[in-house]
PDB file of N, CA and C in Angstrom:
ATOM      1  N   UNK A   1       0.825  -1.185   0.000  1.00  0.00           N
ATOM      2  CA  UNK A   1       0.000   0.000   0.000  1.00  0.00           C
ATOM      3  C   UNK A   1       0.877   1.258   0.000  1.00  0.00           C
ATOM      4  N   UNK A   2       1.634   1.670   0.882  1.00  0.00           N
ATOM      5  CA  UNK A   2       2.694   2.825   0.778  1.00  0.00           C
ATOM      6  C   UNK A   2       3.579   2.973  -0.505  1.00  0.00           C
ATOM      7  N   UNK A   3       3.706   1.608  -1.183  1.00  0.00           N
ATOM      8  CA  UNK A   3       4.781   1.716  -2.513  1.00  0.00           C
ATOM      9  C   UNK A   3       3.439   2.430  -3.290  1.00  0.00           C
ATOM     10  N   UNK A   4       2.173   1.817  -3.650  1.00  0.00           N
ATOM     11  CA  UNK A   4       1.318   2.383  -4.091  1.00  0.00           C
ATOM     12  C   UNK A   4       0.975   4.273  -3.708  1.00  0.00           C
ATOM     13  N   UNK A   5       1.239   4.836  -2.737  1.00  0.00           N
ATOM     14  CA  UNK A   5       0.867   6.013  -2.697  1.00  0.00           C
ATOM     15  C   UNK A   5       2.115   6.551  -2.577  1.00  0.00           C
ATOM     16  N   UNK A   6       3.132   6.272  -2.367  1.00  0.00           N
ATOM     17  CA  UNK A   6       4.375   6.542  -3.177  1.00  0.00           C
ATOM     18  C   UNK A   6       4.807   7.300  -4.606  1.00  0.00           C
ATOM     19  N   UNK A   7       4.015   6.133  -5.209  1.00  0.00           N
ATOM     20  CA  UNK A   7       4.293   6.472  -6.581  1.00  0.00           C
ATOM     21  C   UNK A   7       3.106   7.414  -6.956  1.00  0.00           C
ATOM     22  N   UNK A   8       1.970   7.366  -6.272  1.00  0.00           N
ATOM     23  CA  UNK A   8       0.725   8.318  -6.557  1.00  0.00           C
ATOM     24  C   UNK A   8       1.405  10.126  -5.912  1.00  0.00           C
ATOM     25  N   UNK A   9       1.673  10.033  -5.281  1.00  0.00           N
ATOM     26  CA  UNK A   9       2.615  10.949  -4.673  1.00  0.00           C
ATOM     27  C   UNK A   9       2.893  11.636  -6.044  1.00  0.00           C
ATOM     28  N   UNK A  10       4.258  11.009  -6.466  1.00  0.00           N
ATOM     29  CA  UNK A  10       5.198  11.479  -7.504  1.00  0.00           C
ATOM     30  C   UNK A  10       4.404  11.736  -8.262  1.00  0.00           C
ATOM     31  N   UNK A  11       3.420  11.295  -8.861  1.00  0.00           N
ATOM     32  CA  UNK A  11       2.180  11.318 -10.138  1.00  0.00           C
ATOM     33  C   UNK A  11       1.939  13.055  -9.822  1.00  0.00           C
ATOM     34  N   UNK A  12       1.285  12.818  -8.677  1.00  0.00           N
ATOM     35  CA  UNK A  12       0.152  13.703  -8.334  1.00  0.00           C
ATOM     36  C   UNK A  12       1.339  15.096  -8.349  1.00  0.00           C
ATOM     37  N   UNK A  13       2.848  14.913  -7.987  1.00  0.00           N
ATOM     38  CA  UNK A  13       3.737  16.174  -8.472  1.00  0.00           C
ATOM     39  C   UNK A  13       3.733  16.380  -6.500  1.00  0.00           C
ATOM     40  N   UNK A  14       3.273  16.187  -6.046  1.00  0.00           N
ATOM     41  CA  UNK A  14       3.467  15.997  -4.430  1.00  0.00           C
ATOM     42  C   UNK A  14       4.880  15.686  -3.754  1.00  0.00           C
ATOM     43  N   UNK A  15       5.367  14.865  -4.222  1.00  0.00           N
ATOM     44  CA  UNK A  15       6.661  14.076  -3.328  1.00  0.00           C
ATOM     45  C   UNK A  15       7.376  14.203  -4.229  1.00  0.00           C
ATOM     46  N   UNK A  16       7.994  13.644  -3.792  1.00  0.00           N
ATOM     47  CA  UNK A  16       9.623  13.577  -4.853  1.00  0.00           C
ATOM     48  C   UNK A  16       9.914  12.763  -6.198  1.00  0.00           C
ATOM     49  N   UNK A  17      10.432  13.265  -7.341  1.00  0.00           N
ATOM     50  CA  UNK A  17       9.981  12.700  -8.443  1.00  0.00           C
ATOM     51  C   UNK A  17      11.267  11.252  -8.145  1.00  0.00           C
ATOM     52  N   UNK A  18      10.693  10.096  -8.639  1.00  0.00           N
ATOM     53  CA  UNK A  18      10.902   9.132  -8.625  1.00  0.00           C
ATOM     54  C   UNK A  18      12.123   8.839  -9.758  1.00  0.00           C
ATOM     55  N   UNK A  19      11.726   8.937 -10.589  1.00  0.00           N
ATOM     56  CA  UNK A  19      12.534   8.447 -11.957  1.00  0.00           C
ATOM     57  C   UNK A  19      13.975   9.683 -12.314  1.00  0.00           C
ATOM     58  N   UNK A  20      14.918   9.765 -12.335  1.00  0.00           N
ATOM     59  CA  UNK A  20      16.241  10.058 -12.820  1.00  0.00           C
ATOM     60  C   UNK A  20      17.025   9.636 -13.805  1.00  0.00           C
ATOM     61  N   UNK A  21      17.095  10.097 -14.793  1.00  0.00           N
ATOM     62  CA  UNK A  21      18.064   9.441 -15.763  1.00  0.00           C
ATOM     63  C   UNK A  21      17.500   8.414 -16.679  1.00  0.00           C
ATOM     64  N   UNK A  22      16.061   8.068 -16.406  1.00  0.00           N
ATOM     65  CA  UNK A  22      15.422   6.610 -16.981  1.00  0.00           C
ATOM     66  C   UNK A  22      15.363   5.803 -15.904  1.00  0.00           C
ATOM     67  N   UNK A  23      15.757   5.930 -15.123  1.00  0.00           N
ATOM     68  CA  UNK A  23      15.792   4.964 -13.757  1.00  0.00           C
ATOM     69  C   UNK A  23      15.091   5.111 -12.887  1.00  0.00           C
ATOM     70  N   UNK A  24      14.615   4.178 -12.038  1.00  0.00           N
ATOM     71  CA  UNK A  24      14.031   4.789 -10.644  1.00  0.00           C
ATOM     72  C   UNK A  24      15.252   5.108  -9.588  1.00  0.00           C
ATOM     73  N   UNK A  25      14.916   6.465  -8.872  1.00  0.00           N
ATOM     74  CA  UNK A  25      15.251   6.948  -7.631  1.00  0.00           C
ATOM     75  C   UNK A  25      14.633   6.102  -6.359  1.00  0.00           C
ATOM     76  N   UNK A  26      15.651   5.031  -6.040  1.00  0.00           N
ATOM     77  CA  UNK A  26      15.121   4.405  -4.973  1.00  0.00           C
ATOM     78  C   UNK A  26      15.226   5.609  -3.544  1.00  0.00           C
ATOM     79  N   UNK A  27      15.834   6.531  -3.064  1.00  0.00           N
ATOM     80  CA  UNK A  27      15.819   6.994  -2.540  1.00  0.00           C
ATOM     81  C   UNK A  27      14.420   8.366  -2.187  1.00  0.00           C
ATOM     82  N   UNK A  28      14.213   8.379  -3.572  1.00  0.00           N
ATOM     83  CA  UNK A  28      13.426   9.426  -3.519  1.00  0.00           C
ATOM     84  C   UNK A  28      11.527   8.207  -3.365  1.00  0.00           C
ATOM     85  N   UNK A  29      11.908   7.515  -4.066  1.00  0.00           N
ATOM     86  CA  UNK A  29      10.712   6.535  -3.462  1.00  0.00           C
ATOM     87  C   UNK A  29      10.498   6.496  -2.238  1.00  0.00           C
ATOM     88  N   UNK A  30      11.771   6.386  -1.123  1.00  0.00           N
ATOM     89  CA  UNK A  30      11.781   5.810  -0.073  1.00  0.00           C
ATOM     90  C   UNK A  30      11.201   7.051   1.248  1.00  0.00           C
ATOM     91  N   UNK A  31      11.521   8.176   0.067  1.00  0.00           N
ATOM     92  CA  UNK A  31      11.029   9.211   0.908  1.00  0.00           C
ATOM     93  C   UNK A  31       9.496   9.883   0.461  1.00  0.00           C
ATOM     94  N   UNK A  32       8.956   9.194  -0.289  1.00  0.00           N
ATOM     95  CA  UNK A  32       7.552   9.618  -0.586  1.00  0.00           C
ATOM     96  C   UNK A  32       6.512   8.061  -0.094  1.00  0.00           C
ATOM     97  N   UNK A  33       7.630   7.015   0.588  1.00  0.00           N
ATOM     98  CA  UNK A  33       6.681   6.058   1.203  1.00  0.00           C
ATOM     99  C   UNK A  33       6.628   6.941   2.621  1.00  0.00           C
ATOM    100  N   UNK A  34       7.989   7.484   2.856  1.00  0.00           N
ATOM    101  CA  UNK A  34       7.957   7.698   4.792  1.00  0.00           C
ATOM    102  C   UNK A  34       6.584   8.991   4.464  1.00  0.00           C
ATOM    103  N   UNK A  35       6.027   9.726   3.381  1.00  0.00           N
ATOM    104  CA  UNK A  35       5.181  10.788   3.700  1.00  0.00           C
ATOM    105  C   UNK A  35       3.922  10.231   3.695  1.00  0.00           C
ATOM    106  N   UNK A  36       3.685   9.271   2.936  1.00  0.00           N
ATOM    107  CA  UNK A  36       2.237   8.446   2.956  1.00  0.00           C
ATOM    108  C   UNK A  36       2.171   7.849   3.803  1.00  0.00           C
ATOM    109  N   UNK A  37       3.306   7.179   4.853  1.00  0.00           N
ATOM    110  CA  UNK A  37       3.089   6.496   5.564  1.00  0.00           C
ATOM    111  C   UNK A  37       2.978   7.598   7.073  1.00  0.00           C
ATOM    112  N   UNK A  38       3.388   8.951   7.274  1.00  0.00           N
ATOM    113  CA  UNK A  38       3.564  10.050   7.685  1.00  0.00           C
ATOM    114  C   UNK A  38       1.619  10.514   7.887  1.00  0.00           C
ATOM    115  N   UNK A  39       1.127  10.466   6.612  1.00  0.00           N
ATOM    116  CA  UNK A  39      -0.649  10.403   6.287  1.00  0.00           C
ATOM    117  C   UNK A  39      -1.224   9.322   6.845  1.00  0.00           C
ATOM    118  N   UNK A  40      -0.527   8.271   6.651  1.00  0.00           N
ATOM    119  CA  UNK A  40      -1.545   7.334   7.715  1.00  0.00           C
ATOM    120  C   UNK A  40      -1.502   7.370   8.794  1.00  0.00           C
ATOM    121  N   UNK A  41      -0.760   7.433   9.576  1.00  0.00           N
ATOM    122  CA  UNK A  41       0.223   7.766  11.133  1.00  0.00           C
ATOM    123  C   UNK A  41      -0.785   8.976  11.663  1.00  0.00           C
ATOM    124  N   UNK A  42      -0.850   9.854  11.103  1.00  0.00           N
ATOM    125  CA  UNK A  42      -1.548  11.214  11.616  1.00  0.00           C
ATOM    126  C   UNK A  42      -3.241  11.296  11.354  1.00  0.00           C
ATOM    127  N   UNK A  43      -3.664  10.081  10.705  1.00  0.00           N
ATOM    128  CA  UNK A  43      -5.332  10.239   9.957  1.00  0.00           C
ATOM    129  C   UNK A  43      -6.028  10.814   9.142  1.00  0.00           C
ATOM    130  N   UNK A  44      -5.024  11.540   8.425  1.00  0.00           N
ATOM    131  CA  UNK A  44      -5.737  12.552   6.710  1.00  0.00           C
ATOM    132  C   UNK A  44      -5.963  11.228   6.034  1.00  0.00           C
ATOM    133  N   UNK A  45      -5.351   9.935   5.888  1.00  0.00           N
ATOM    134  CA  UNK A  45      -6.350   9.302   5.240  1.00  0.00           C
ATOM    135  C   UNK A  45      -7.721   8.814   5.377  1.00  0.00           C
ATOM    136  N   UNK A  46      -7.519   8.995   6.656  1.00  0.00           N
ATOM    137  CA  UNK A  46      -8.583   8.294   7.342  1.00  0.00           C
ATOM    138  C   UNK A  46      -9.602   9.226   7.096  1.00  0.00           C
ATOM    139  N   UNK A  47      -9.547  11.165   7.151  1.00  0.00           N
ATOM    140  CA  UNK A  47     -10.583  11.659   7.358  1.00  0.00           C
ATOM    141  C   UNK A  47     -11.224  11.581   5.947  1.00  0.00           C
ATOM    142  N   UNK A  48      -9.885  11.347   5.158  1.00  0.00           N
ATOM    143  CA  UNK A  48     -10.557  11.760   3.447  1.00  0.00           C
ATOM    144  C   UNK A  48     -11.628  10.519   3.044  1.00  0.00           C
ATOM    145  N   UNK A  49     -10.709   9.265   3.761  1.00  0.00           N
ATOM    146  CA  UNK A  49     -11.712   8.432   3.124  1.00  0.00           C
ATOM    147  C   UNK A  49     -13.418   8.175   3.980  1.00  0.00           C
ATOM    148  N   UNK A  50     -13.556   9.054   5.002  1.00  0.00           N
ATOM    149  CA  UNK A  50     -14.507   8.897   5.812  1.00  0.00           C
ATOM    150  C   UNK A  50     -15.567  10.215   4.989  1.00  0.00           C
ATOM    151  N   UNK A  51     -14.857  11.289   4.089  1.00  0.00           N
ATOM    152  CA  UNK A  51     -15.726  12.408   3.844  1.00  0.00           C
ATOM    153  C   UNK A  51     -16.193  11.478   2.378  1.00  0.00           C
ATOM    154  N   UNK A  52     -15.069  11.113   1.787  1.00  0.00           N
ATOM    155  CA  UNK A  52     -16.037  10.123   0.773  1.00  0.00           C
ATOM    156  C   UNK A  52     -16.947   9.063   0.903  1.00  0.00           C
ATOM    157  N   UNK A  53     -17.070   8.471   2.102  1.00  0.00           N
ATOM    158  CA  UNK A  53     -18.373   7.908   2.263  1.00  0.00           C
ATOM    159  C   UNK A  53     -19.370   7.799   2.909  1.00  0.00           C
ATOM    160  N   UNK A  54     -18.816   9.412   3.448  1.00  0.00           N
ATOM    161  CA  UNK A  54     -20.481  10.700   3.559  1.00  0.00           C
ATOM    162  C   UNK A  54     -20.862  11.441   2.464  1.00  0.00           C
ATOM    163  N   UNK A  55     -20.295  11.211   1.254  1.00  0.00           N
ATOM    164  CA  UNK A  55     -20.686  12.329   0.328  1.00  0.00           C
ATOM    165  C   UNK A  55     -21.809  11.759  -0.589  1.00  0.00           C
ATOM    166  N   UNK A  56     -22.585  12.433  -0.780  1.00  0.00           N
ATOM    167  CA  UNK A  56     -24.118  12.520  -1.408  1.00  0.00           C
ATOM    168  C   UNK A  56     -24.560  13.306  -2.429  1.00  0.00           C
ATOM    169  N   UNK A  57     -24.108  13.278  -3.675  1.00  0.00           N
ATOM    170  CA  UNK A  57     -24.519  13.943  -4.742  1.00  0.00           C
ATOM    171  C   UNK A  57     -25.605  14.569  -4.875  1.00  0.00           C
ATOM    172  N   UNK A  58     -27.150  14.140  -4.104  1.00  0.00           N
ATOM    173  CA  UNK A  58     -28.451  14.661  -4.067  1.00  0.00           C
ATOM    174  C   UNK A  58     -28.235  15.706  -3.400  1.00  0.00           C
ATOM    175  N   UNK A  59     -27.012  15.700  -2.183  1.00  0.00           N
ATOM    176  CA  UNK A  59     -27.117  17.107  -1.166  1.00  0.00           C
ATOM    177  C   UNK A  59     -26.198  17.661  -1.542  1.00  0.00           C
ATOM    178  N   UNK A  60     -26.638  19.131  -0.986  1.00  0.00           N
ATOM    179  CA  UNK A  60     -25.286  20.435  -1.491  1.00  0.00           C
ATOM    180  C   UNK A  60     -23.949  19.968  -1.041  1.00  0.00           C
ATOM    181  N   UNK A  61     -23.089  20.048  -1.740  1.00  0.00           N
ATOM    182  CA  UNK A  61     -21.629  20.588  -1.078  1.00  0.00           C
ATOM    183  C   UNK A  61     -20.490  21.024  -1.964  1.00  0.00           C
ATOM    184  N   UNK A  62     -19.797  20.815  -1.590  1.00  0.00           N
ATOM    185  CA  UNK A  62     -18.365  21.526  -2.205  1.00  0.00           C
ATOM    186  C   UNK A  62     -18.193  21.515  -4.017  1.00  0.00           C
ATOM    187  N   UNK A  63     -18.369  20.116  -4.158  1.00  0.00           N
ATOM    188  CA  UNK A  63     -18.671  19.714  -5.685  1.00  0.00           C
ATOM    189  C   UNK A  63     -19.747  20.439  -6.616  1.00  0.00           C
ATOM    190  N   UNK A  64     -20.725  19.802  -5.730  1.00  0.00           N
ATOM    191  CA  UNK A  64     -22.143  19.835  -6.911  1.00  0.00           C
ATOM    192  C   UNK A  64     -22.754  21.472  -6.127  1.00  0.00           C
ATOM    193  N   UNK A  65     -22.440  22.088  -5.210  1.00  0.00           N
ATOM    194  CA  UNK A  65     -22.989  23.309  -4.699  1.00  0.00           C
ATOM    195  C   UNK A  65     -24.096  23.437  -4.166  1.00  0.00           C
TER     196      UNK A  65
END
């Protein structure tokens, strides 16, 4: 799971870019697992994935207004 948001990390332009030269940056991987794993440790995943399964398209919010 952390190699997975790792690399979502780097995607998303968040953490540290992974790839150098054509290669992977094992180092820079290793430091965009310690930040996801940094998100689980503290509960932003937890709250995000708890607001997505309160969210309700029929009712107002942030999205749909």
């Amino acid at each position: 799971m952390l190699l997975n948001a790792a690399v979502a990390l780097h995607v998303a332009g968040r953490g540290d870019s992974i790839i150098r030269g054509g290669a992977i940056d094992y180092a820079a991987l290793r430091a965009n697992a310690g930040l996801a794993a940094d998100a689980l440790d503290k509960g932003a995943v937890a709250a995000v994935l708890e607001a997505v399964r309160n969210f309700r398209a029929d009712m107002p919010n942030r999205v749909t207004g």
